[in-house]
N, C-alpha and C. Protein backbone atom coordinates (compact mmCIF):
# COMPACT_ATOMS: atom_id res chain seq x y z
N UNK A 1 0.82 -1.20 0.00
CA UNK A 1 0.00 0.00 0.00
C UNK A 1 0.86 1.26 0.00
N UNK A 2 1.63 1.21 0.89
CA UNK A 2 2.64 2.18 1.05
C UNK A 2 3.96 2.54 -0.48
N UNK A 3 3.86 1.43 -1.02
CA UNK A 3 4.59 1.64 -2.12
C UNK A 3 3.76 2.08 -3.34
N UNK A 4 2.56 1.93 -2.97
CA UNK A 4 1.43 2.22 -4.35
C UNK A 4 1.06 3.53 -4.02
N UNK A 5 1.22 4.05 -2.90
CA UNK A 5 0.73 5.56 -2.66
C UNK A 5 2.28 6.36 -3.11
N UNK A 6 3.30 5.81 -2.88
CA UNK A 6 4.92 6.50 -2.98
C UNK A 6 4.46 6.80 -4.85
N UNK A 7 4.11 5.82 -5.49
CA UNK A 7 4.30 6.07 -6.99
C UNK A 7 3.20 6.57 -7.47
N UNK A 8 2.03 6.97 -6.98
CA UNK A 8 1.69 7.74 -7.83
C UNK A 8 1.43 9.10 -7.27
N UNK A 9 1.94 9.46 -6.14
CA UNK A 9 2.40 10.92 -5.07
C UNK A 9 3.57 11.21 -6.26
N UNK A 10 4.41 10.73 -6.87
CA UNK A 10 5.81 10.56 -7.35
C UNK A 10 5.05 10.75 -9.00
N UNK A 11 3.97 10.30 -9.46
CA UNK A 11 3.61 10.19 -10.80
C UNK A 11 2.49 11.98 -10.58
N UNK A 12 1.91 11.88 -9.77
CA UNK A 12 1.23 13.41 -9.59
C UNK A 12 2.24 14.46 -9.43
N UNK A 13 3.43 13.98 -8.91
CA UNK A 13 4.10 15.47 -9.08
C UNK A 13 5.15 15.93 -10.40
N UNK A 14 5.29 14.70 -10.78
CA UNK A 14 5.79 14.92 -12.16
C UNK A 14 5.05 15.93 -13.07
N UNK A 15 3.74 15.95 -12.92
CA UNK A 15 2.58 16.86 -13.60
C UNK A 15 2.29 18.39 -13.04
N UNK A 16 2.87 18.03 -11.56
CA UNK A 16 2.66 19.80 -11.21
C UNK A 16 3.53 20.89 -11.29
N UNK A 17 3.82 21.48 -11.13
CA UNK A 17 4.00 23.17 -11.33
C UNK A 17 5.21 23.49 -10.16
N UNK A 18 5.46 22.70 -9.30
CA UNK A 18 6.03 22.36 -7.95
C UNK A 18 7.40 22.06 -8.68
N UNK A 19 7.67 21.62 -9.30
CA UNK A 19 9.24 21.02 -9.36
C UNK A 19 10.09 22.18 -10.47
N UNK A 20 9.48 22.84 -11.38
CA UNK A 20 9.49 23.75 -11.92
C UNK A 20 9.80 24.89 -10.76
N UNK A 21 9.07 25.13 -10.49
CA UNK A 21 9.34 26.85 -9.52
C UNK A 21 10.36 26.58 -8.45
N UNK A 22 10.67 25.32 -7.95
CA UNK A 22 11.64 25.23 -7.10
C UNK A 22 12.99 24.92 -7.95
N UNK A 23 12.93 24.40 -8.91
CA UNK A 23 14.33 24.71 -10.11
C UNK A 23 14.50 26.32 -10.33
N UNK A 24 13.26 26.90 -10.44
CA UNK A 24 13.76 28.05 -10.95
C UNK A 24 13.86 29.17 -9.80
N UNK A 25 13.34 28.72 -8.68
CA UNK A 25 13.62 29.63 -7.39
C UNK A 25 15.35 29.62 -6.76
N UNK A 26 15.73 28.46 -7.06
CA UNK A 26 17.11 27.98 -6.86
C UNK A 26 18.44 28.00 -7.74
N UNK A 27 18.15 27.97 -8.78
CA UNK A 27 18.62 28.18 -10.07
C UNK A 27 20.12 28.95 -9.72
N UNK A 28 19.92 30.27 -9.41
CA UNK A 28 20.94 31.41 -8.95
C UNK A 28 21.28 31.08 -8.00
N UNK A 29 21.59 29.91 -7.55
CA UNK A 29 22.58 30.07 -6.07
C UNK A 29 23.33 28.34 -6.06
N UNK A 30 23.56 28.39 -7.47
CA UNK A 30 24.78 27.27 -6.82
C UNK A 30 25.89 27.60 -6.61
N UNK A 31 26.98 26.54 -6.93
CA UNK A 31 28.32 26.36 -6.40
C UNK A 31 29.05 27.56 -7.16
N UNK A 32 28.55 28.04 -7.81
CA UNK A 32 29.41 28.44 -8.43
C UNK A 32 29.34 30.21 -8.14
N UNK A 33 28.15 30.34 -7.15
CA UNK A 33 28.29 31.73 -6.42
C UNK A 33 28.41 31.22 -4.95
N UNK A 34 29.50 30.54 -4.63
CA UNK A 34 29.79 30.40 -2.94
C UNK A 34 31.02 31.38 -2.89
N UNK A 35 31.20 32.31 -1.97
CA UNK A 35 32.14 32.88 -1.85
C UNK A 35 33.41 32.29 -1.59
N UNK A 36 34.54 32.85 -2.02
CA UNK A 36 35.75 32.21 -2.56
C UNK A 36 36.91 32.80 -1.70
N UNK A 37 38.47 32.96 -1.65
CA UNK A 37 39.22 33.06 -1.13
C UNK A 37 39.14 35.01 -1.08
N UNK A 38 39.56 35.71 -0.29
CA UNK A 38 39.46 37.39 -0.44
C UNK A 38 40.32 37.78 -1.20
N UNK A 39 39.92 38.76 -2.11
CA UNK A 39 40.57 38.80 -3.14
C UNK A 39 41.75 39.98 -3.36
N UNK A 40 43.39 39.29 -2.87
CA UNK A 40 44.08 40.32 -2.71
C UNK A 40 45.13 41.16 -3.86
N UNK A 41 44.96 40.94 -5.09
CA UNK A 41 45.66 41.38 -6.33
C UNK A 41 43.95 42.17 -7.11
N UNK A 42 44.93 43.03 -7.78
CA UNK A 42 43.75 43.75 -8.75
C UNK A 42 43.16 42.33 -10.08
N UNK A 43 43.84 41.50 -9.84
CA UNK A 43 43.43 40.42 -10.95
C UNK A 43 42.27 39.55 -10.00
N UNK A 44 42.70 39.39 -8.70
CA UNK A 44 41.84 38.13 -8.42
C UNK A 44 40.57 39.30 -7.96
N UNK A 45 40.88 40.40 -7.86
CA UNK A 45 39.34 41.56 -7.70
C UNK A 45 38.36 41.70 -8.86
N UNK A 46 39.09 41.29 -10.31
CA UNK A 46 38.57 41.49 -11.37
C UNK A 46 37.18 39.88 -11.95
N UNK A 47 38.36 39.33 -11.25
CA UNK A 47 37.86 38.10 -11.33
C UNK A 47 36.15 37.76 -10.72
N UNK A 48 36.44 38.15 -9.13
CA UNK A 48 35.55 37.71 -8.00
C UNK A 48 34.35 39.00 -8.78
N UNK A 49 34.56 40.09 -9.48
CA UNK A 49 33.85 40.68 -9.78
C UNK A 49 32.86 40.32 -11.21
N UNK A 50 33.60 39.45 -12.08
CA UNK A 50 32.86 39.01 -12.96
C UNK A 50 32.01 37.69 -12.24
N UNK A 51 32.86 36.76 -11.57
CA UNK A 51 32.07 35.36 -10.80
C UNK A 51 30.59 36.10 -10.36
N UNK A 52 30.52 37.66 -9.66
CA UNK A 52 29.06 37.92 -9.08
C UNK A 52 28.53 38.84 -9.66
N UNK A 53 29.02 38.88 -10.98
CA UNK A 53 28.21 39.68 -12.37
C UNK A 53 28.18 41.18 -11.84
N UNK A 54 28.99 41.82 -11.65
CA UNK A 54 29.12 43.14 -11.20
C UNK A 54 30.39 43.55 -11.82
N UNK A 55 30.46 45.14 -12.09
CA UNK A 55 31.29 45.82 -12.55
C UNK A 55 32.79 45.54 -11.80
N UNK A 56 34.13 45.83 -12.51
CA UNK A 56 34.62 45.96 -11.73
C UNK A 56 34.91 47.19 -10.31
N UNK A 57 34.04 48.54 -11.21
CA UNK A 57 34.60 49.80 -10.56
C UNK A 57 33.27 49.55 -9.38
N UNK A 58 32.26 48.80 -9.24
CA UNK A 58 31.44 48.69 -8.17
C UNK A 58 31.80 47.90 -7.16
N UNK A 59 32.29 46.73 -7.35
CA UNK A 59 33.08 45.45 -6.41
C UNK A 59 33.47 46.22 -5.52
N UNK A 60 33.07 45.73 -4.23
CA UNK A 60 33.86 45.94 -3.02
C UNK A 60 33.62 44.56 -2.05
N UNK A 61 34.58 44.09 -1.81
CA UNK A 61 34.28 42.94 -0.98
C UNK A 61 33.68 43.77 0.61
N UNK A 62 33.24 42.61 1.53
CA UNK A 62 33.38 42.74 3.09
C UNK A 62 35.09 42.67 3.40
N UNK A 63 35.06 43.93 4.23
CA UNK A 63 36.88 43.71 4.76
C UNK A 63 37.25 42.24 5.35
N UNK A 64 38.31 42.07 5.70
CA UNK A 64 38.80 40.38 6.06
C UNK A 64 38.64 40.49 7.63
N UNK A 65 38.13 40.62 8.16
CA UNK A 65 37.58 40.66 9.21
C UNK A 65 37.74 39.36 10.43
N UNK A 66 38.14 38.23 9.87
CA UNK A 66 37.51 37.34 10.35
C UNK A 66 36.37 36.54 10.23
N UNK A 67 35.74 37.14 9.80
CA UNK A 67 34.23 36.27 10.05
C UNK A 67 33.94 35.60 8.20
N UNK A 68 35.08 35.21 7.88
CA UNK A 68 34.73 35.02 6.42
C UNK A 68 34.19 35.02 5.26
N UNK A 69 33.81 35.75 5.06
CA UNK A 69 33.16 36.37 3.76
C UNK A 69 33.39 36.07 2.29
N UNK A 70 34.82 36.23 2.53
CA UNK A 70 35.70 36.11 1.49
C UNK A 70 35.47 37.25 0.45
N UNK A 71 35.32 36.57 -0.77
CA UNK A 71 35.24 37.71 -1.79
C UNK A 71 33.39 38.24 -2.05
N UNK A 72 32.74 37.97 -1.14
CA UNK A 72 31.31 38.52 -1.44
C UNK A 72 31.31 39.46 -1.50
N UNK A 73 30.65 39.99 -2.85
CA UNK A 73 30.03 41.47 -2.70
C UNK A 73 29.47 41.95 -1.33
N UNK A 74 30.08 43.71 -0.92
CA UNK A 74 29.18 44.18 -0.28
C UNK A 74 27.99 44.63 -1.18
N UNK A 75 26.74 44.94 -0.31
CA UNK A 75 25.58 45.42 -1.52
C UNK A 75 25.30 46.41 -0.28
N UNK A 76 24.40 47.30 -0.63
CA UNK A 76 23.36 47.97 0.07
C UNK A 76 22.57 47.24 1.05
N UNK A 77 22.17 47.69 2.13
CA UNK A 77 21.08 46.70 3.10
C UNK A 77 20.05 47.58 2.21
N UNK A 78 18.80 46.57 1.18
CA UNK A 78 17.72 47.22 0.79
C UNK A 78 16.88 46.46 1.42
N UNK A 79 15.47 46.12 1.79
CA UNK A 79 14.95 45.31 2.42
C UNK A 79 14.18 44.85 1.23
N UNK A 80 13.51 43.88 1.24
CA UNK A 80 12.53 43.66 0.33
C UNK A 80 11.14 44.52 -0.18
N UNK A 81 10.62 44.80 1.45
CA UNK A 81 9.38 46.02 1.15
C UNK A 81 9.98 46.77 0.64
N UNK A 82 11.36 47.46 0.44
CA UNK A 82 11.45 48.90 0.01
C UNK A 82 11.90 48.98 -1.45
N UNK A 83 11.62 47.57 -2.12
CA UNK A 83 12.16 47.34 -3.18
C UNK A 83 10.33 47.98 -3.89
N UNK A 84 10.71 48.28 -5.82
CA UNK A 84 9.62 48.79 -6.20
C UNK A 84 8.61 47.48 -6.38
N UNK A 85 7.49 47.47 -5.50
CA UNK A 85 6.39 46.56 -6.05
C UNK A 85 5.92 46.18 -7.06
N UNK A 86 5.89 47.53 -8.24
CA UNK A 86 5.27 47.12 -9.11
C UNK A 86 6.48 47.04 -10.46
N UNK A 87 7.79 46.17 -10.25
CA UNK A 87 9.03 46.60 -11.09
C UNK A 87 8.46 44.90 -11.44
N UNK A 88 9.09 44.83 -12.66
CA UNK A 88 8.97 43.60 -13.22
C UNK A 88 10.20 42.35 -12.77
N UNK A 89 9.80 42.75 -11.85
CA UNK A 89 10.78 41.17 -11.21
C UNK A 89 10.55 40.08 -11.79
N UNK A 90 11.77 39.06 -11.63
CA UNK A 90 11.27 37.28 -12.42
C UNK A 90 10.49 36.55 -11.04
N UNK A 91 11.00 36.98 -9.91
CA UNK A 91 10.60 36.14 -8.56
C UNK A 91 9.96 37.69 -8.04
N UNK A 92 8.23 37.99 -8.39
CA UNK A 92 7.76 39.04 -8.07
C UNK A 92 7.72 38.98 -6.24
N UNK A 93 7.42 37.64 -6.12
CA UNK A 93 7.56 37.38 -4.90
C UNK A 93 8.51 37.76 -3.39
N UNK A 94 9.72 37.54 -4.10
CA UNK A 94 10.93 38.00 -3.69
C UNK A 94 11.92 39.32 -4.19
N UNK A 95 10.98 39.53 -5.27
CA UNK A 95 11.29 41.07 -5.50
C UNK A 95 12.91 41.14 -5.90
N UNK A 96 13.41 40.34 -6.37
CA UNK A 96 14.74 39.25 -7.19
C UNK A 96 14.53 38.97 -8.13
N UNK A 97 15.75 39.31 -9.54
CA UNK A 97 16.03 38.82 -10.72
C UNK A 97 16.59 37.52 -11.03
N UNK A 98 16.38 36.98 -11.55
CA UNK A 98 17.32 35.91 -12.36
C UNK A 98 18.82 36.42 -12.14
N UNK A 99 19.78 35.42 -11.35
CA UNK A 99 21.30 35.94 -11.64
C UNK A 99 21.68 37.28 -10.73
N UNK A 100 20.46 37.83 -9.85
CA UNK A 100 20.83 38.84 -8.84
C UNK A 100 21.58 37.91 -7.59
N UNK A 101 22.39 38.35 -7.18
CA UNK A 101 22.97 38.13 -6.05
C UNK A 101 22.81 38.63 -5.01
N UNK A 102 22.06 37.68 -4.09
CA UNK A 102 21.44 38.09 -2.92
C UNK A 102 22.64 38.71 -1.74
N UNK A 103 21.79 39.66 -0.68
CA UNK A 103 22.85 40.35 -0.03
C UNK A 103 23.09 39.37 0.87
N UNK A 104 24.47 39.68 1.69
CA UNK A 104 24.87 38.45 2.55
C UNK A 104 23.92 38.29 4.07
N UNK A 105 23.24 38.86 4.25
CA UNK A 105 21.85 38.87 5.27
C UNK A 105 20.87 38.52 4.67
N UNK A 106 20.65 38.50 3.19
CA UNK A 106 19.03 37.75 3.13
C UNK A 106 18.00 37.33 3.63
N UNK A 107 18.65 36.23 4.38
CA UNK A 107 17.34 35.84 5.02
C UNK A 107 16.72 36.57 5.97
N UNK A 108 17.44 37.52 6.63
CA UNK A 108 16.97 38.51 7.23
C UNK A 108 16.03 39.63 6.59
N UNK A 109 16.21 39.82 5.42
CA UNK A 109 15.28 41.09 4.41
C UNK A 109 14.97 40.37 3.63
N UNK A 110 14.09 39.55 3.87
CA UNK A 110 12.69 39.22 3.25
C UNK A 110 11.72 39.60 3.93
N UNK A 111 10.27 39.73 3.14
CA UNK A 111 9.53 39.89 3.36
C UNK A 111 8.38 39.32 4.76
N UNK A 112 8.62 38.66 4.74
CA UNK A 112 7.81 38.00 6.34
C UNK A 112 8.80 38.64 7.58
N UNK A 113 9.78 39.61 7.38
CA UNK A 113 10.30 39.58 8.83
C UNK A 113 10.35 41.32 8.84
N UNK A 114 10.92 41.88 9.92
CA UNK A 114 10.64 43.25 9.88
C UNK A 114 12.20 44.00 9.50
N UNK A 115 12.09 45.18 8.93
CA UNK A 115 13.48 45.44 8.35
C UNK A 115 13.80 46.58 9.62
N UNK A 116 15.25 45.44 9.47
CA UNK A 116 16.06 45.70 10.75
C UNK A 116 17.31 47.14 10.12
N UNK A 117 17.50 47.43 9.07
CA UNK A 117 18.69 47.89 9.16
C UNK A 117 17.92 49.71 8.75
N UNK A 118 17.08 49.97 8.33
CA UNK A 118 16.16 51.48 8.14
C UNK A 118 16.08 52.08 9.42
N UNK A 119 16.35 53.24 9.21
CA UNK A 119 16.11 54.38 10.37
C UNK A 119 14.72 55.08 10.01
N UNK A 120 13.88 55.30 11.26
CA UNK A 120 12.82 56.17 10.90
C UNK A 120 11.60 55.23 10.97
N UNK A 121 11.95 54.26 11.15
CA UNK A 121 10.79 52.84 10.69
C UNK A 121 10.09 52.58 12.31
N UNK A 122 11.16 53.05 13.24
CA UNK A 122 10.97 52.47 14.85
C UNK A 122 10.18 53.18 15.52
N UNK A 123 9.27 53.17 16.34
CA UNK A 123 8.70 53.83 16.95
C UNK A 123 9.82 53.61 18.18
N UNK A 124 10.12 55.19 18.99
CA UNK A 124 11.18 55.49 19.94
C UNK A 124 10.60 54.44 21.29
N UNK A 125 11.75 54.16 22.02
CA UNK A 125 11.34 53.71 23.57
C UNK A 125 10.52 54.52 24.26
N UNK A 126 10.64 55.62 24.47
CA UNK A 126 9.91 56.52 25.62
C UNK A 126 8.83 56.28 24.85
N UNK A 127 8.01 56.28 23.64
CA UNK A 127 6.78 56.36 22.94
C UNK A 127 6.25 55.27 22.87
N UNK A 128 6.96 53.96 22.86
CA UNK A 128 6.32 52.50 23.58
C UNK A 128 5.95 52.47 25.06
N UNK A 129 6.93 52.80 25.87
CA UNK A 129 6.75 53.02 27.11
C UNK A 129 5.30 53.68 27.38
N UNK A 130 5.22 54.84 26.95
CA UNK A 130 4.02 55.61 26.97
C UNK A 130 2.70 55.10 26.52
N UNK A 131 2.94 54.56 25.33
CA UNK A 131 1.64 53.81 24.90
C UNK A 131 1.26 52.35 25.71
N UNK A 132 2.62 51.85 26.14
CA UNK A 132 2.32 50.50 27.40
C UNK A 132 1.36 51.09 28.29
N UNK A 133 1.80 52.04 29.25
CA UNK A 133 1.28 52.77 30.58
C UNK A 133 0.32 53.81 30.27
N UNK A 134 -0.60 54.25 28.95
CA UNK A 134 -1.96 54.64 28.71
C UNK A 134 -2.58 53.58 28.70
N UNK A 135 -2.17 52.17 27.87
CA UNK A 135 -3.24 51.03 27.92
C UNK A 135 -3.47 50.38 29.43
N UNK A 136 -2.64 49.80 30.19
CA UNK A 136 -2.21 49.50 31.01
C UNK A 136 -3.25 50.61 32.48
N UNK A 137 -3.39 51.98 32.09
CA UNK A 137 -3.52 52.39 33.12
C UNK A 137 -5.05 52.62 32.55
N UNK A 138 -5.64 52.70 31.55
CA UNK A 138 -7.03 52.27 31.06
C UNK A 138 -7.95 51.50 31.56
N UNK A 139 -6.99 50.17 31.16
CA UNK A 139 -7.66 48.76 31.86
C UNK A 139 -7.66 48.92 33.60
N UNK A 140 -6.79 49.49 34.10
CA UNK A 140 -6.72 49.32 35.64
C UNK A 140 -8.17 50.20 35.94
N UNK A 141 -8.22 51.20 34.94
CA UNK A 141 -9.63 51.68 35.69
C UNK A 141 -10.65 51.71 35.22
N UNK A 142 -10.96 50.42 33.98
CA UNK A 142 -12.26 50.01 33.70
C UNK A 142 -11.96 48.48 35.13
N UNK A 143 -11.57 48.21 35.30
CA UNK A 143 -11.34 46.97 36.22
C UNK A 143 -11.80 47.29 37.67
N UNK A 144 -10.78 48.55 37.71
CA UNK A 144 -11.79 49.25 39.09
C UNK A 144 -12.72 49.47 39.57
N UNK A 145 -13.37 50.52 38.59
CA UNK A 145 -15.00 50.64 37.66
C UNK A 145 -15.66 49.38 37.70
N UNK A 146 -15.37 48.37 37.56
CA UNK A 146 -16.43 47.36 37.28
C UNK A 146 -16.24 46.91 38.81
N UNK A 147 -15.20 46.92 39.51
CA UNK A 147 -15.45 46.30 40.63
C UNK A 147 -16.61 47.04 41.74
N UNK A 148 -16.12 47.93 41.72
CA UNK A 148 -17.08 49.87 42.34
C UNK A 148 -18.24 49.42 41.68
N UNK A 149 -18.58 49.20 40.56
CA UNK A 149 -20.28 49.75 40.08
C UNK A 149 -20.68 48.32 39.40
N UNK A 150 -21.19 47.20 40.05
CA UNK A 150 -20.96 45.91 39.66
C UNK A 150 -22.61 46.26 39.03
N UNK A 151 -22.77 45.42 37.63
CA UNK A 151 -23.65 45.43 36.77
C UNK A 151 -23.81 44.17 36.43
N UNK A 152 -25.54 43.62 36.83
CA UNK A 152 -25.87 42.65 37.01
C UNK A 152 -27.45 42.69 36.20
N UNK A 153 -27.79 41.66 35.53
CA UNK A 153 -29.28 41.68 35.06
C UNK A 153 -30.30 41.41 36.24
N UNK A 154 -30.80 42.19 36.14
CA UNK A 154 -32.38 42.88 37.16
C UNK A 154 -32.73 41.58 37.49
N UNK A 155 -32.90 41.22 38.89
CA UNK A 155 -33.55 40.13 39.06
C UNK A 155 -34.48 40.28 39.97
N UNK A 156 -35.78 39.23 40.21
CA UNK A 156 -37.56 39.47 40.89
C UNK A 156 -37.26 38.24 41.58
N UNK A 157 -37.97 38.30 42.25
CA UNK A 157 -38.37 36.69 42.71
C UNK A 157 -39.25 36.15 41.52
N UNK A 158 -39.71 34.60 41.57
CA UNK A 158 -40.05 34.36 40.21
C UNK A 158 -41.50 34.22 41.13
N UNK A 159 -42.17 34.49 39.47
CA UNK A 159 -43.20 34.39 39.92
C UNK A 159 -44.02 33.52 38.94
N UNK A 160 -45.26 32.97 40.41
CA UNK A 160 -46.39 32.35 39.63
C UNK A 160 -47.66 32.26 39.49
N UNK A 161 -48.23 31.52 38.49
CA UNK A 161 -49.19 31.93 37.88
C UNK A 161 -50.28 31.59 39.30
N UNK A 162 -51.69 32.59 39.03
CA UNK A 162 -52.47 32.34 40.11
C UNK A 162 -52.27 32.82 41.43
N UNK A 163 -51.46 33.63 41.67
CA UNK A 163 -50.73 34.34 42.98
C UNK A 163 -50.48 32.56 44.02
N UNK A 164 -49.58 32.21 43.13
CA UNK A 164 -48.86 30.93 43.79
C UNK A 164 -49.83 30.05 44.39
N UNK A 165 -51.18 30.21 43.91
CA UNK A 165 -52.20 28.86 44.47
C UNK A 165 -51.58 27.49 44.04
N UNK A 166 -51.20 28.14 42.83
CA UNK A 166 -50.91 26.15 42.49
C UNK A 166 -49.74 25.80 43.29
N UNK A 167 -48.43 26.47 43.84
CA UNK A 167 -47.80 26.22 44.37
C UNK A 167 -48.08 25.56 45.84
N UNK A 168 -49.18 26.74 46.40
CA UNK A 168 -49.61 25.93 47.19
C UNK A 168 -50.36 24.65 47.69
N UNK A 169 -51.49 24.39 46.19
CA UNK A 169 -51.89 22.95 46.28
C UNK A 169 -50.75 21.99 45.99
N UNK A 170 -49.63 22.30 45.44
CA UNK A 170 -48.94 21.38 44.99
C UNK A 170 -48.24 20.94 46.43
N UNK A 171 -48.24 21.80 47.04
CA UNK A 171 -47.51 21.50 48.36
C UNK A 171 -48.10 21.03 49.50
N UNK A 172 -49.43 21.20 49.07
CA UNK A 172 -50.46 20.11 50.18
C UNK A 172 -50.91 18.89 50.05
N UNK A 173 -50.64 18.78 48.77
CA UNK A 173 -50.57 17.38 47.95
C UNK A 173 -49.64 16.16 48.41
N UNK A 174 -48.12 17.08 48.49
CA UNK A 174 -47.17 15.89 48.83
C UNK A 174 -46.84 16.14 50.63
């Protein structure tokens, strides 16, 4: 059973749309853009600059720092939202060309996460703070309020039909 569901899970996806977009979502990032040794002659700069399809007079690696980089382009921190929405991207999704070389944070500036590297985007501490301790001090005095002025649906004694005769035969009964 288990082998008859494997082949045709395996024969349905041959037909979908799924193996396609993940070839072509991946496409731009093989081996052959892994960053490489840092590039210390004007030849091996020329080089690392054609490997990531950029000019030479734009190339600037990350300094050697330690933290290995190697010869990756620096780029701009752009985030994804701030890229143009309506530009004819190949991956509209990701707001990425065919053959663009992603910045070395990526996964950080995409779209599902919040862009960390923009000024102006943050609402200040003291102005969180403030908006904590208006909500905060709101609720403390609808809470108060409800404890002080307790609101309850109107209640009677119940009543019955016949000015409670039947209650009372019922109770001379048993």
């Amino acid at each position: 059973m288990a082998l008859t569901c494997r082949c045709l899970a395996r024969r349905m996806l041959k037909y979908t749309l799924l193996p396609r977009v993940a070839t072509a979502r991946f496409a731009s990032n093989g081996d052959d853009r892994k960053s490489g040794a840092y590039p210390r002659t004007p030849e091996e700069r020329a080089a690392a600059a054609k490997k990531y399809n950029i000019r030479v007079q734009d190339y600037e690696p990350y300094p050697d720092d330690g933290f290995g980089w190697g010869d990756y382009p620096k780029f701009p921190a752009v985030h994804e939202d701030y890229k143009d929405p309506h530009g004819d991207w190949d991956f509209p999704d990701q707001r990425r060309n065919f053959g663009e070389t992603p910045h070395i944070d990526y996964d950080v500036m995409v779209r599902n996460r919040p862009a960390p590297y923009l000024e102006g985007d943050n609402i200040p501490q003291w102005k969180q703070a403030a908006i904590l301790g208006g909500v905060l001090v709101t609720l403390g005095f609808l809470f108060y309020a409800g404890q002080k002025y307790k609101l309850f649906q109107p209640a009677a004694p119940k009543q019955y039909p016949y000015n409670s005769l039947c209650l009372i035969a019922i109770m001379n009964v048993y």
